[in-house]
Protein backbone atom coordinates (compact mmCIF):
# COMPACT_ATOMS: atom_id res chain seq x y z
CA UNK A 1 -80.95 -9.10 -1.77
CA UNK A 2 -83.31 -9.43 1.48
CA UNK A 3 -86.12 -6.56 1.51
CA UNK A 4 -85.97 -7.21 5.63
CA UNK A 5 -83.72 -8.26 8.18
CA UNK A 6 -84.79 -9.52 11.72
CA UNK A 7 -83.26 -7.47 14.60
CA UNK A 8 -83.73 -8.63 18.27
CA UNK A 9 -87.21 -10.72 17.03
CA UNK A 10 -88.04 -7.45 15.18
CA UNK A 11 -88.80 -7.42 11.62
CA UNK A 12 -86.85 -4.27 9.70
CA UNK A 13 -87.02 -3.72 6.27
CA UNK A 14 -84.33 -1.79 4.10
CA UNK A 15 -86.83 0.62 3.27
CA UNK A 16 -86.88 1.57 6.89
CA UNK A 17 -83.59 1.84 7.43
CA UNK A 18 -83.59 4.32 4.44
CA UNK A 19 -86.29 6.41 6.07
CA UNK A 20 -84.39 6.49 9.53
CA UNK A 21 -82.41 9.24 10.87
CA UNK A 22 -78.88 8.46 11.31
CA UNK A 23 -79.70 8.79 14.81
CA UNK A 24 -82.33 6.76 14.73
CA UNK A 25 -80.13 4.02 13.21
CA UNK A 26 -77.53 4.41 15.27
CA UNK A 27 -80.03 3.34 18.10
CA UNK A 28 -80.81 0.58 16.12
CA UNK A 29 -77.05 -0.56 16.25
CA UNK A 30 -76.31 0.82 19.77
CA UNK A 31 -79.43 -1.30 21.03
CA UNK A 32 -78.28 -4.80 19.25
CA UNK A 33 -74.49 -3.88 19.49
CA UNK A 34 -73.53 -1.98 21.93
CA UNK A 35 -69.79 -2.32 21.68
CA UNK A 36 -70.30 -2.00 17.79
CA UNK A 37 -72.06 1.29 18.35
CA UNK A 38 -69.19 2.53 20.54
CA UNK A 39 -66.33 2.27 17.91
CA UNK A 40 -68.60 3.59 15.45
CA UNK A 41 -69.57 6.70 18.01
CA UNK A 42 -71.79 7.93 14.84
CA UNK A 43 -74.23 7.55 11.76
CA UNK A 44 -73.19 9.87 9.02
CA UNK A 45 -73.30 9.44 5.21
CA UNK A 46 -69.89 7.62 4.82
CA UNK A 47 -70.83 4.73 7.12
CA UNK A 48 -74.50 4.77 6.91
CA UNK A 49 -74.89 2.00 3.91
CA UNK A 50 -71.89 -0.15 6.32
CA UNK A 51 -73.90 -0.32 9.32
CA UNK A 52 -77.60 -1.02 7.34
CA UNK A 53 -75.03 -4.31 5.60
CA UNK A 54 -73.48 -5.09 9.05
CA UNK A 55 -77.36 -5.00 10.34
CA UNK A 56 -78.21 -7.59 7.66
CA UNK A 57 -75.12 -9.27 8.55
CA UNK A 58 -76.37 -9.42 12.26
CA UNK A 59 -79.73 -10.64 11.40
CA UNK A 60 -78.40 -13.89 9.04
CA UNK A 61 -76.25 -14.91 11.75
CA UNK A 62 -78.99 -15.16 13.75
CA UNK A 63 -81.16 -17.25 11.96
């Protein structure tokens, strides 16, 4: 498994995602996904390991 992901040229490791706030990763999402971050309306310990995979997800696609 990746340690980092690369979100909107940014470089993001998992251990950062750990560290943030739910808020703060829903930001993450809402910024890269908006329409993502509408349906999900929220960061909260069921979905919070979903959105750090759909993040990864996001950044392989990418590349």
């Amino acid at each position: 498994m990746p340690s980092a992901f690369r979100v909107k040229g940014k470089t993001v490791s998992l251990q950062d995602c750990e560290r943030m706030s739910d808020q703060e990763l829903y930001g993450l999402l809402k910024e890269n996904m908006p329409a993502v971050a509408e349906t999900v309306r929220s960061v909260n310990d069921s979905n919070r390991e979903t959105v750090i995979d759909f993040l990864k997800f996001l950044s392989e696609g990418a590349g």
